[in-house]
C-alpha atoms as a PDB file:
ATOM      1  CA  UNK A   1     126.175  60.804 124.183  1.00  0.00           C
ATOM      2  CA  UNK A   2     128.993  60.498 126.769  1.00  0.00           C
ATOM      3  CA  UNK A   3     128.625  58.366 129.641  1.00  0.00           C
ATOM      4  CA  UNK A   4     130.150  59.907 132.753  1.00  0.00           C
ATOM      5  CA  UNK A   5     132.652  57.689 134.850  1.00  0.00           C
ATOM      6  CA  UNK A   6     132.677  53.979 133.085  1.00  0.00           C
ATOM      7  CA  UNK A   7     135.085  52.106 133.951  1.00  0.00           C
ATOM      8  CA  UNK A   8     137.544  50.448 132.447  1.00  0.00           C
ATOM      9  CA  UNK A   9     136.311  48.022 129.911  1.00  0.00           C
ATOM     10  CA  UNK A  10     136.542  44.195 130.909  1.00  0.00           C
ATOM     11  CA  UNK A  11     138.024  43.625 128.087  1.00  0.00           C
ATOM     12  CA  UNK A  12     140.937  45.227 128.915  1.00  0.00           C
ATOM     13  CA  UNK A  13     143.935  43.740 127.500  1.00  0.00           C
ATOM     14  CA  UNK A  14     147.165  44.224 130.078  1.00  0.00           C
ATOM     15  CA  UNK A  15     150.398  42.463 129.225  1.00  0.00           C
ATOM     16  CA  UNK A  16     153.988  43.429 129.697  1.00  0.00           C
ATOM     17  CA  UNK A  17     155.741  43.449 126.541  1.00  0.00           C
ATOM     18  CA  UNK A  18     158.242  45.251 124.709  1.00  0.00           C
ATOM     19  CA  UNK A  19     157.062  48.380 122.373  1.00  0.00           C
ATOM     20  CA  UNK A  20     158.112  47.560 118.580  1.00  0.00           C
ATOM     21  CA  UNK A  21     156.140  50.682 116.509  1.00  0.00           C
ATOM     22  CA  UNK A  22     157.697  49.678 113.605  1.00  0.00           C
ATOM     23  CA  UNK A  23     162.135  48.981 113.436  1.00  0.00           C
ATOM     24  CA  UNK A  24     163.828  52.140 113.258  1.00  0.00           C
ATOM     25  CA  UNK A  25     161.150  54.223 115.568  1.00  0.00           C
ATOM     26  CA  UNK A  26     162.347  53.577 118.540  1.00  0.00           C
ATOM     27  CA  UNK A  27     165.602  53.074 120.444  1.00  0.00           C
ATOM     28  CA  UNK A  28     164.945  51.444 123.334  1.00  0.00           C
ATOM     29  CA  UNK A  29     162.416  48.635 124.901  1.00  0.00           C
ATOM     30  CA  UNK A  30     159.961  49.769 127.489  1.00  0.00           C
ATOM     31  CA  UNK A  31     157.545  48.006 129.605  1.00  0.00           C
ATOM     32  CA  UNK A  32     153.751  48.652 128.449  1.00  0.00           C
ATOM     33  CA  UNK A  33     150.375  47.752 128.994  1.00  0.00           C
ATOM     34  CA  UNK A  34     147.467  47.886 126.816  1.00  0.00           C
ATOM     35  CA  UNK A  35     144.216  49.228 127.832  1.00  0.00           C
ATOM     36  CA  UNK A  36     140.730  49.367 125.975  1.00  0.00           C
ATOM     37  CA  UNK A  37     138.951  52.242 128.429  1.00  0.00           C
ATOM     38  CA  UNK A  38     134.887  52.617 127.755  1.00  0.00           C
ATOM     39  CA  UNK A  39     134.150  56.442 126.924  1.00  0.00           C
ATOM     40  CA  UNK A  40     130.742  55.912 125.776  1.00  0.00           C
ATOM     41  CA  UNK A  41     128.213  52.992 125.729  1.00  0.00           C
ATOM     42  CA  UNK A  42     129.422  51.254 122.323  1.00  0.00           C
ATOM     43  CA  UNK A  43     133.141  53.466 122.191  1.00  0.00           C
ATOM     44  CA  UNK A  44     136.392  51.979 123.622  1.00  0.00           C
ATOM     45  CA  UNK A  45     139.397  53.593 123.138  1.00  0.00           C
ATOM     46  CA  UNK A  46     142.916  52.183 122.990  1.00  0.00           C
ATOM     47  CA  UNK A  47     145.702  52.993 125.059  1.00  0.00           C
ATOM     48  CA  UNK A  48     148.733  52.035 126.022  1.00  0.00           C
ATOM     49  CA  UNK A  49     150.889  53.011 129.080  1.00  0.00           C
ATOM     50  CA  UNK A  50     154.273  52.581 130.269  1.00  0.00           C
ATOM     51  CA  UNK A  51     156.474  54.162 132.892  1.00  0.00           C
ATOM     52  CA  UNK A  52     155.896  55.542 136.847  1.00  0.00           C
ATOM     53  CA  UNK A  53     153.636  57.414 138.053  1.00  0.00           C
ATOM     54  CA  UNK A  54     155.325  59.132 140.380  1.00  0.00           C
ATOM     55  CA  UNK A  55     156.304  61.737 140.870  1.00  0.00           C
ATOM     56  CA  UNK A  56     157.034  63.491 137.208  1.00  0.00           C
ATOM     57  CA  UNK A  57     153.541  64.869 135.564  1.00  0.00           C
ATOM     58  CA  UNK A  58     152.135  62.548 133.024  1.00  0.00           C
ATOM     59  CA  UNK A  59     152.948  62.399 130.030  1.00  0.00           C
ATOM     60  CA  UNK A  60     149.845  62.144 127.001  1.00  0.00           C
ATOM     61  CA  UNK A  61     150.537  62.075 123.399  1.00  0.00           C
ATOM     62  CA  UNK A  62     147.980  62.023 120.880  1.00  0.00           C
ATOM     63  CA  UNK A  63     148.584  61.678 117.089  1.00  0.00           C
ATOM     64  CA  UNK A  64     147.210  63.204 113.746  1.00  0.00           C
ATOM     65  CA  UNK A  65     144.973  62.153 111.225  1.00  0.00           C
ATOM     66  CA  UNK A  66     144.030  58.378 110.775  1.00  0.00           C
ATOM     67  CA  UNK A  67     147.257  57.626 112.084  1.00  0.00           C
ATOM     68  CA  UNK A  68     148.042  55.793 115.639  1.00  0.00           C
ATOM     69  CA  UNK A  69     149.871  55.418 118.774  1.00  0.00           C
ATOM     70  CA  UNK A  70     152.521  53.715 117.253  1.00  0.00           C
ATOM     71  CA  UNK A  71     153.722  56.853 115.407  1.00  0.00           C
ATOM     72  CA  UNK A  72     154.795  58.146 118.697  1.00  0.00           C
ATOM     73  CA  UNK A  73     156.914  54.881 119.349  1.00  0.00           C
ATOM     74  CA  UNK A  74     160.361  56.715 120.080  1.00  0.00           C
ATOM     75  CA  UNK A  75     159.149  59.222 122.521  1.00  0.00           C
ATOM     76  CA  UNK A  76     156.640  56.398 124.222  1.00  0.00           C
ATOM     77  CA  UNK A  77     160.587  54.677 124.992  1.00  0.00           C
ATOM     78  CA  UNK A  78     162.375  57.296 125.918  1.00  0.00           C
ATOM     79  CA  UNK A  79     160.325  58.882 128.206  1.00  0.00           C
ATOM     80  CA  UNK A  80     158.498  56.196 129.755  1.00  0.00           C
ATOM     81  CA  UNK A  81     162.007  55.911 131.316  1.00  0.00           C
ATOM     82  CA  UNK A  82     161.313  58.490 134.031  1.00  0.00           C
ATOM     83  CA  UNK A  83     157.717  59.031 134.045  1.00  0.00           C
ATOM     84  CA  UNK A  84     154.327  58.226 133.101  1.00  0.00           C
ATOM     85  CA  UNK A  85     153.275  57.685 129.138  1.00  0.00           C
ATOM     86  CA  UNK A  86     150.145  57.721 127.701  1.00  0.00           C
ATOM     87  CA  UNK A  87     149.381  57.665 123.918  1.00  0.00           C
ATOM     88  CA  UNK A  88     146.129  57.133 122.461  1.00  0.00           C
ATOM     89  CA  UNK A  89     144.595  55.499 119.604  1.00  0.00           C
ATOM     90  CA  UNK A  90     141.733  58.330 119.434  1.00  0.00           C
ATOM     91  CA  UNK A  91     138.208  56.955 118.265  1.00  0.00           C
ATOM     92  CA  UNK A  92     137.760  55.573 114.748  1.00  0.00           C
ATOM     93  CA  UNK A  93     142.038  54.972 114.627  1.00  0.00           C
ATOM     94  CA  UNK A  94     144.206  52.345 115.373  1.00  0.00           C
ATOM     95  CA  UNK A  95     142.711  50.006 117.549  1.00  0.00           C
ATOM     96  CA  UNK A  96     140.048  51.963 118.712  1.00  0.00           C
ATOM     97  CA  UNK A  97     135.966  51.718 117.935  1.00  0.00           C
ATOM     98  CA  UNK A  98     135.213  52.566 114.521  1.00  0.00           C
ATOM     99  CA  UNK A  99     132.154  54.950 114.944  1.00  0.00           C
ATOM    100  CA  UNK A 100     130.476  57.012 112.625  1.00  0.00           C
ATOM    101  CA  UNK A 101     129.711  59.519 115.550  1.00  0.00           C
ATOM    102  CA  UNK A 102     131.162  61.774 117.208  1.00  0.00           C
ATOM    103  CA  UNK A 103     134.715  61.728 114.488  1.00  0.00           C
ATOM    104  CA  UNK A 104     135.191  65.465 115.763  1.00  0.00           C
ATOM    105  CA  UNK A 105     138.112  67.228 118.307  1.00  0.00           C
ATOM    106  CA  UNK A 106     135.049  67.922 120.581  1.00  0.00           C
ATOM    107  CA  UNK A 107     134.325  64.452 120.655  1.00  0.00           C
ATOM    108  CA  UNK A 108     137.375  63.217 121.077  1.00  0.00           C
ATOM    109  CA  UNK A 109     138.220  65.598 123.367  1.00  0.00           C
ATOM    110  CA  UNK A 110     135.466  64.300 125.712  1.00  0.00           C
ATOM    111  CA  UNK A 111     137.120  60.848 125.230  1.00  0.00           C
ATOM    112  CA  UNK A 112     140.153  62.236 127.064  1.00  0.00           C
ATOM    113  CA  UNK A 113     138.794  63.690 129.732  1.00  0.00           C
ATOM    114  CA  UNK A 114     137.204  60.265 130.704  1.00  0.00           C
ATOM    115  CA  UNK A 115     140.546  58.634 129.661  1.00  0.00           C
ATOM    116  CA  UNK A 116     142.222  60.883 131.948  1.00  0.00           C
ATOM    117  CA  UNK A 117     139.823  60.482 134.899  1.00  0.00           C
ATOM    118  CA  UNK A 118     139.972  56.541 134.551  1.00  0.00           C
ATOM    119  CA  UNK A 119     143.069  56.657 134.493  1.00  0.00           C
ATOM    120  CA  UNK A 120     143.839  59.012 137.484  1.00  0.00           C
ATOM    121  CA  UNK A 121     146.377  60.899 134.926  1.00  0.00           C
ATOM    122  CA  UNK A 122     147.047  63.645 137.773  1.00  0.00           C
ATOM    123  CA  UNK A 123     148.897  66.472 136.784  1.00  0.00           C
ATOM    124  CA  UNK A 124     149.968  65.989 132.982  1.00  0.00           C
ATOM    125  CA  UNK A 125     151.443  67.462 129.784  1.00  0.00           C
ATOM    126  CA  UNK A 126     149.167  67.435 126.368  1.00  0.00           C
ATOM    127  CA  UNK A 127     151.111  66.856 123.353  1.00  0.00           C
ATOM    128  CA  UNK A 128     148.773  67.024 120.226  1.00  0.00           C
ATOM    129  CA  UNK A 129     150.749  66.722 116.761  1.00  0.00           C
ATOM    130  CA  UNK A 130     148.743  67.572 113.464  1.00  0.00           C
ATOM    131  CA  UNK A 131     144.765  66.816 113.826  1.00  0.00           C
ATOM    132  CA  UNK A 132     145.548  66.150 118.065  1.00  0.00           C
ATOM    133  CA  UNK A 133     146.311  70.315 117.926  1.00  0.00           C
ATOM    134  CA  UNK A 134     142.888  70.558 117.774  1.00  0.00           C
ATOM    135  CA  UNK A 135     141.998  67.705 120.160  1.00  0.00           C
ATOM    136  CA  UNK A 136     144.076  69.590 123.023  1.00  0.00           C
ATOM    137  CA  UNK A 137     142.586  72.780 122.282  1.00  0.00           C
ATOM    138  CA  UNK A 138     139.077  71.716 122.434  1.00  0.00           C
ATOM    139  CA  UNK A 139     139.994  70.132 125.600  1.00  0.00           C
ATOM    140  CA  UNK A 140     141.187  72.887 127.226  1.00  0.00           C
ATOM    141  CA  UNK A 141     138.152  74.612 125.659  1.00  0.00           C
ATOM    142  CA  UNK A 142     135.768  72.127 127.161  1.00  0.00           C
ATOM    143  CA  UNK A 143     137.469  71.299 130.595  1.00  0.00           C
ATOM    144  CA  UNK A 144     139.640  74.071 131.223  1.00  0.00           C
ATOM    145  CA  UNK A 145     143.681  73.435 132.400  1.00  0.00           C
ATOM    146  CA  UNK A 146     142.735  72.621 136.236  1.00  0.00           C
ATOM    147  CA  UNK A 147     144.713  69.365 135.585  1.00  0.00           C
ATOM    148  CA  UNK A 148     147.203  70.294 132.806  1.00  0.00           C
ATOM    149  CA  UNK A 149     150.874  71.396 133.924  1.00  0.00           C
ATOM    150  CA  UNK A 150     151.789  72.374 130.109  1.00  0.00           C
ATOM    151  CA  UNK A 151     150.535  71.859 126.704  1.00  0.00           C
ATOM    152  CA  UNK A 152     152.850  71.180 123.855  1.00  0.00           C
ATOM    153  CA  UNK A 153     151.429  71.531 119.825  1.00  0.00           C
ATOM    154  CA  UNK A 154     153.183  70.171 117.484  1.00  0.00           C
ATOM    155  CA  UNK A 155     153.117  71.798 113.508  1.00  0.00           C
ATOM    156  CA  UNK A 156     149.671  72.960 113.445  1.00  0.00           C
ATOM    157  CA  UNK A 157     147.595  75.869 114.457  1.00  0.00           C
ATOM    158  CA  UNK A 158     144.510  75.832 115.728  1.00  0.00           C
ATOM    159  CA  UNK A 159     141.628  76.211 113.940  1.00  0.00           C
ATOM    160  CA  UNK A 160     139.328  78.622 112.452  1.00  0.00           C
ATOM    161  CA  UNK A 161     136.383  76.922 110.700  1.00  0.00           C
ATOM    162  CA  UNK A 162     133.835  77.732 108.427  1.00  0.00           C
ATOM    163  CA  UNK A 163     135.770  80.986 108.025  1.00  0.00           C
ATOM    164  CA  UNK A 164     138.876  79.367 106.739  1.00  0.00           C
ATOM    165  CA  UNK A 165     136.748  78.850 103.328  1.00  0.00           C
ATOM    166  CA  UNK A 166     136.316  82.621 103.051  1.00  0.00           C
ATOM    167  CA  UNK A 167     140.065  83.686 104.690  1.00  0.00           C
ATOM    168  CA  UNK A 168     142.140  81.122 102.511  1.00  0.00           C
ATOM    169  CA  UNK A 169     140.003  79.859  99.510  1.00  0.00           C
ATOM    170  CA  UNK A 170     142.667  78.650  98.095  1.00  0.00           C
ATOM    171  CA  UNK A 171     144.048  76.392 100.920  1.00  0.00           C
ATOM    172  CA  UNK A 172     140.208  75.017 101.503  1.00  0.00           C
ATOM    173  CA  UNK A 173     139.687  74.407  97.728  1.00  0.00           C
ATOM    174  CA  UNK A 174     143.319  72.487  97.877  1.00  0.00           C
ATOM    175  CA  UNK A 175     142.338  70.662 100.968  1.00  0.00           C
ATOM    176  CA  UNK A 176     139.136  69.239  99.184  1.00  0.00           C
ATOM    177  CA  UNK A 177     140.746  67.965  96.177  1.00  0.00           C
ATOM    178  CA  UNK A 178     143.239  66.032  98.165  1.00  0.00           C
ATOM    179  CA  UNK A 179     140.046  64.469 100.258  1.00  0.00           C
ATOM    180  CA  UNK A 180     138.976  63.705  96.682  1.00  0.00           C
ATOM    181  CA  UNK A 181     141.983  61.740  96.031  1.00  0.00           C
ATOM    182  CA  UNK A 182     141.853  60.200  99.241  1.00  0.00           C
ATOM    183  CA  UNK A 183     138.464  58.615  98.483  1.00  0.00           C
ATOM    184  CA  UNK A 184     139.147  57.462  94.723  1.00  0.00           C
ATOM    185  CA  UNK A 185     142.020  55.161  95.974  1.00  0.00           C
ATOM    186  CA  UNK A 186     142.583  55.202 100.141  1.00  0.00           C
ATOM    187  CA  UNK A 187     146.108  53.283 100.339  1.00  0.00           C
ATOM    188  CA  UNK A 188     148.270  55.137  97.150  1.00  0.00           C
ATOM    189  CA  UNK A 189     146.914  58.408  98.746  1.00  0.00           C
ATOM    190  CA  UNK A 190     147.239  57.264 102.408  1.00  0.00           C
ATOM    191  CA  UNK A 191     151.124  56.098 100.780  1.00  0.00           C
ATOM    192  CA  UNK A 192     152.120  59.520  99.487  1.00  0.00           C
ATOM    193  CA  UNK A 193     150.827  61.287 102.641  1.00  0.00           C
ATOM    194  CA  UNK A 194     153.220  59.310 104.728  1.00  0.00           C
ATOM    195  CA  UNK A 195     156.005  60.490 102.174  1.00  0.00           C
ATOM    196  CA  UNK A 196     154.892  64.186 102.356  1.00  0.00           C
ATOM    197  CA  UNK A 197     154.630  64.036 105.914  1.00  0.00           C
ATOM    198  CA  UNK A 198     158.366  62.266 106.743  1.00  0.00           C
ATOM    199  CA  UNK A 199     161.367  63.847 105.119  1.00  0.00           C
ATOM    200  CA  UNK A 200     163.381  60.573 106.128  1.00  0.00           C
ATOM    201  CA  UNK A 201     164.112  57.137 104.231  1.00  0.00           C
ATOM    202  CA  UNK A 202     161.835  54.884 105.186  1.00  0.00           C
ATOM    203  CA  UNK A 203     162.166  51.497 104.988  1.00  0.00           C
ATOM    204  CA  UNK A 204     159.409  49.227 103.163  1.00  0.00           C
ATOM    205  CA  UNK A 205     158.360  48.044 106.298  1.00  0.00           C
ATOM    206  CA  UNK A 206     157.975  50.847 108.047  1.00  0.00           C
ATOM    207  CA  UNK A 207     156.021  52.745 105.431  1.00  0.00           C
ATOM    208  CA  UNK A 208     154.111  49.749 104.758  1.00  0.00           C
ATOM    209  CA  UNK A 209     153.679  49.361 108.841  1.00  0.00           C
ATOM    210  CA  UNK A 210     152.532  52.980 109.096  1.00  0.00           C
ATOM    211  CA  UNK A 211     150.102  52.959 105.832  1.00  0.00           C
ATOM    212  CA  UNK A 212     148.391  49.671 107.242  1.00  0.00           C
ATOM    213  CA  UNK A 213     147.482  51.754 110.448  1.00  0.00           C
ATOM    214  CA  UNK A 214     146.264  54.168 109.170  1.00  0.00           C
ATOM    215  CA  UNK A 215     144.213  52.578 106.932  1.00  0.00           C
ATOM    216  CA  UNK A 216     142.184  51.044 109.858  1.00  0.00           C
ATOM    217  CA  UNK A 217     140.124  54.223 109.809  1.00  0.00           C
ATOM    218  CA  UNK A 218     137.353  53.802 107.250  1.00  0.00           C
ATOM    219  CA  UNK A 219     137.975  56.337 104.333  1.00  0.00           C
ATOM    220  CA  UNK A 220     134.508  57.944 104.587  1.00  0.00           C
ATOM    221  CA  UNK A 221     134.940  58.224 108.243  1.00  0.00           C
ATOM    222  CA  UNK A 222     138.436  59.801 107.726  1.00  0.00           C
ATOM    223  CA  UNK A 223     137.208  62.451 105.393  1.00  0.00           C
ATOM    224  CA  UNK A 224     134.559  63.386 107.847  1.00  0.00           C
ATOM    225  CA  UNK A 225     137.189  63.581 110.390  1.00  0.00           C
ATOM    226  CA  UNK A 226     139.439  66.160 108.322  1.00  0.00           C
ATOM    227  CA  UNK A 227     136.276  67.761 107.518  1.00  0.00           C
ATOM    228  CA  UNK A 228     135.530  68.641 111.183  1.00  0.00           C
ATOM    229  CA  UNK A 229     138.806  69.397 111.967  1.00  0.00           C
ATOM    230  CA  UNK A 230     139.425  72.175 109.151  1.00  0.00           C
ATOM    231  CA  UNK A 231     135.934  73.366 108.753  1.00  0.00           C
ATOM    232  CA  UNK A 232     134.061  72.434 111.511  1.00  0.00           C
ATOM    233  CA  UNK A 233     133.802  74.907 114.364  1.00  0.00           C
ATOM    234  CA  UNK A 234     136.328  78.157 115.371  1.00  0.00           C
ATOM    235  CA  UNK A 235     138.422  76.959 118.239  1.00  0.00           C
ATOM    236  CA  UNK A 236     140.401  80.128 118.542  1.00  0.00           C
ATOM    237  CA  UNK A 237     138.640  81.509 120.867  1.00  0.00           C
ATOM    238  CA  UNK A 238     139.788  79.083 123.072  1.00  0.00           C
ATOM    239  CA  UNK A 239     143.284  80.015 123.036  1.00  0.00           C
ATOM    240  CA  UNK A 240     142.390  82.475 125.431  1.00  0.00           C
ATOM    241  CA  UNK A 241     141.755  79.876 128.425  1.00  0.00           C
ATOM    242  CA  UNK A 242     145.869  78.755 127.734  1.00  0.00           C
ATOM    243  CA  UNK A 243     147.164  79.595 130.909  1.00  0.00           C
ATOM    244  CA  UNK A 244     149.854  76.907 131.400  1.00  0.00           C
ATOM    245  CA  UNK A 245     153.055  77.367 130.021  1.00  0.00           C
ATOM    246  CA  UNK A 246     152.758  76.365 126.398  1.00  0.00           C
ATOM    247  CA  UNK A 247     155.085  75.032 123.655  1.00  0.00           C
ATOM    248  CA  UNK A 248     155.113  75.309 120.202  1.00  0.00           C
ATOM    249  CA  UNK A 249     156.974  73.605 118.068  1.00  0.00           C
ATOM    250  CA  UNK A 250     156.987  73.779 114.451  1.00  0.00           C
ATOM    251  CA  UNK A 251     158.712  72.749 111.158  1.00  0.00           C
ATOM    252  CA  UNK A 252     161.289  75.283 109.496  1.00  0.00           C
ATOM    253  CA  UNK A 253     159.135  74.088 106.208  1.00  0.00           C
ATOM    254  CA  UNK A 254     155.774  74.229 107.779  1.00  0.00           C
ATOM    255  CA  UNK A 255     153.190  76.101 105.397  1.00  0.00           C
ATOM    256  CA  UNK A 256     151.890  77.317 108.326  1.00  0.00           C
ATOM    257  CA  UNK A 257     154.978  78.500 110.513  1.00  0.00           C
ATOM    258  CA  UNK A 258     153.873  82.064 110.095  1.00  0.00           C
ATOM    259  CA  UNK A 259     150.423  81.205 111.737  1.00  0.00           C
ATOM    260  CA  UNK A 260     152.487  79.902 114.450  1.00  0.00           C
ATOM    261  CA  UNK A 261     154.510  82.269 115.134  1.00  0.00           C
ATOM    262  CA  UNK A 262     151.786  84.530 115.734  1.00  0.00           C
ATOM    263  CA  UNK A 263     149.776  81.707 117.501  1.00  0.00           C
ATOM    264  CA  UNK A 264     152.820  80.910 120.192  1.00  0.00           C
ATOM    265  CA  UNK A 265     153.322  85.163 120.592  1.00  0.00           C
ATOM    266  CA  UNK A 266     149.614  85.640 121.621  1.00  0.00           C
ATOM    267  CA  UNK A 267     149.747  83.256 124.615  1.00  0.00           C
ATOM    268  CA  UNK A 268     150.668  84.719 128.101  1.00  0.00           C
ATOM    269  CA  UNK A 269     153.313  81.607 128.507  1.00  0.00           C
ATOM    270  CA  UNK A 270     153.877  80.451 125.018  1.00  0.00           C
ATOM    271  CA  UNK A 271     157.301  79.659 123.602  1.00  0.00           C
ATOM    272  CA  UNK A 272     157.916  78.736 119.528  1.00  0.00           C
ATOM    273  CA  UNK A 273     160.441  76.586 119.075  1.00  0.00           C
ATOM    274  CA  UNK A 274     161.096  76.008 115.130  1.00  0.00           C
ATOM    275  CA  UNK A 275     162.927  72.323 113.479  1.00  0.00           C
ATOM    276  CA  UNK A 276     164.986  72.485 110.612  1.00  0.00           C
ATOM    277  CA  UNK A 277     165.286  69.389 108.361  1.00  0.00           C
ATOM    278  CA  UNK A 278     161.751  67.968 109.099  1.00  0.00           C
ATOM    279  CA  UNK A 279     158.574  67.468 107.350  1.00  0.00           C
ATOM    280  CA  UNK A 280     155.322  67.625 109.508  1.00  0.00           C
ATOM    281  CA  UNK A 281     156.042  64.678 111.290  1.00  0.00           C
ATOM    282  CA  UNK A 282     159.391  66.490 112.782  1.00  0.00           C
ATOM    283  CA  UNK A 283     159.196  63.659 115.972  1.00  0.00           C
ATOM    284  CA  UNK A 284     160.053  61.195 113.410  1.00  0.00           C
ATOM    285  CA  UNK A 285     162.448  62.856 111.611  1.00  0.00           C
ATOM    286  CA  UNK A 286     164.785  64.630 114.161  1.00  0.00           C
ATOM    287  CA  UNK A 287     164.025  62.067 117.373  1.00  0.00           C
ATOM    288  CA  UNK A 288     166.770  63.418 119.009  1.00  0.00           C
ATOM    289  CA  UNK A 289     166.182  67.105 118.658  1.00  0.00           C
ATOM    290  CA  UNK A 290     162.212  66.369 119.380  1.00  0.00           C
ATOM    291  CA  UNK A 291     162.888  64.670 122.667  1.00  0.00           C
ATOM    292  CA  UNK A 292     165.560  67.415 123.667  1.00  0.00           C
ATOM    293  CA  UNK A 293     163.326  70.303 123.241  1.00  0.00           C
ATOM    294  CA  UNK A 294     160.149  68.007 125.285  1.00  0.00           C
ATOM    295  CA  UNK A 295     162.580  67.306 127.469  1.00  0.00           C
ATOM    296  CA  UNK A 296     163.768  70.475 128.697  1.00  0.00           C
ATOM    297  CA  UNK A 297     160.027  71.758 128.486  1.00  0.00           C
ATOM    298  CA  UNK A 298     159.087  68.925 131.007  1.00  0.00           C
ATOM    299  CA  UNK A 299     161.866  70.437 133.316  1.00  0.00           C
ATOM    300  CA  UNK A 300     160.213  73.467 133.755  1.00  0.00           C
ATOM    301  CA  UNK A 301     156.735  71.839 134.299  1.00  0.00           C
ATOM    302  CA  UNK A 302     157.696  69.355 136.815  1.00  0.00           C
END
């Protein structure tokens, strides 16, 4: 059960250092501090922050499946440069308390609010890639958009549960065979994933760098987590509460860029913008094109 308004674990780690994700993921160094913050009696999520707080809207970016804060390594330097940046190691990934409860977007979700609050986040931008699509949305479900300026989701839709079994058979049946080859052997699966997922060379130690991380999440853990996020509860309904101007942005190769056309067309201030030459992780393959199209967005919010 959440605990309302902890503070800041003790154990906070701050220290100025410069952000290395991993060689080639970012171009420039930026200041940062690592935080552990306390969302519920034995949960402490990591953090890490860099850039002012005034007087651009923060800046929170939370990744995708089993993978970490690190992925989001370029963007954390480039825009840390002019404003606030938050990214998030959400529970049971990265850093973060490995906890067999709560593995869900609801419960996560609730870890961002108190995140958020602890961290006096005023007015900020949501940017959920992948699994964090559904994070953001059952935020906004949960706690409304009082203190959101926009919402940016990155190559996923949201949602619709139980009933994706009956509307798509053939995607659920495909998604629980790959959750079968996850468990058999967790680091040649969590290997090709990265591959799938990044249309770019990468070198050893970078694919190495970005397997290890992800393989901090325990595998049964992890297939609980996809589990909840594809089947678990319909969180389309809450697409209605999007009333902040909303980006979408989506991968030219996406196997669901149809879904997302239609998802970014139903919302009173949505906008689709679509990446060519990028798998689902299009923030690491076209940095520059990524951080152009957030950029511009965050013009129109600030």
């Amino acid at each position: 059960m959440l605990i309302p308004n902890l503070a800041i674990a003790v154990s906070a780690v701050t220290a100025l250092v410069a952000w290395s994700p991993g060689h080639s993921f970012s171009r420039t160094e930026a200041v940062q501090r690592d935080l552990f913050i306390q969302t519920s009696s034995h949960v402490k999520i990591h953090v890490r922050i860099a850039g002012a707080e005034q007087p651009r809207h923060t800046l929170i970016l939370i990744p995708g499946w089993r993978l970490t804060a690190s992925i989001w390594g370029e963007q954390f330097a480039y825009f840390s440069k002019e404003r606030r940046v938050i990214v998030v190691d959400p529970r049971s990934q990265g850093d973060s308390t490995k906890t067999a409860e709560g593995d869900t977007p609801e419960q996560r979700a609730r870890d961002l609010n108190v995140i958020m609050r602890q961290l006096s986040a005023g007015p900020t931008v949501l940017v959920g890639w992948s699994q964090g699509v559904q994070d953001v949305t059952s935020y906004i479900d949960q706690f409304g958009t009082k203190s959101l300026a926009g919402i940016v989701l990155v190559d996923s839709t949201v949602s619709r549960g139980a009933d994706a079994i009956l509307e798509a058979p053939q995607f659920a049946a495909r998604q629980l065979g790959l959750l079968a080859l996850y468990a058999d052997d967790p680091a040649a699966y969590t290997r090709g994933m990265m591959r799938a997922i990044i249309k770019k060379p990468l070198s050893p130690a970078d694919l190495d760098d970005l397997v290890a991380a992800a393989l901090k999440t325990p595998t049964a853990i992890g297939e609980a987590m996809l589990v909840a996020d594809l089947f678990g509860i319909d969180r389309t309904p809450a697409l209605a509460k999007f009333d902040r101007p909303t980006l979408v942005i989506a991968s030219a190769s996406s196997a669901e860029l149809e879904a997302q056309k239609v998802m970014a067309a139903s919302l009173p201030q949505g906008h689709l913008e679509i990446m060519q030459d990028a798998g689902h992780a299009v923030f690491v393959d076209q940095p520059d094109q990524f951080d152009r199209l957030l950029a511009a967005f965050l013009s129109r919010t600030d």
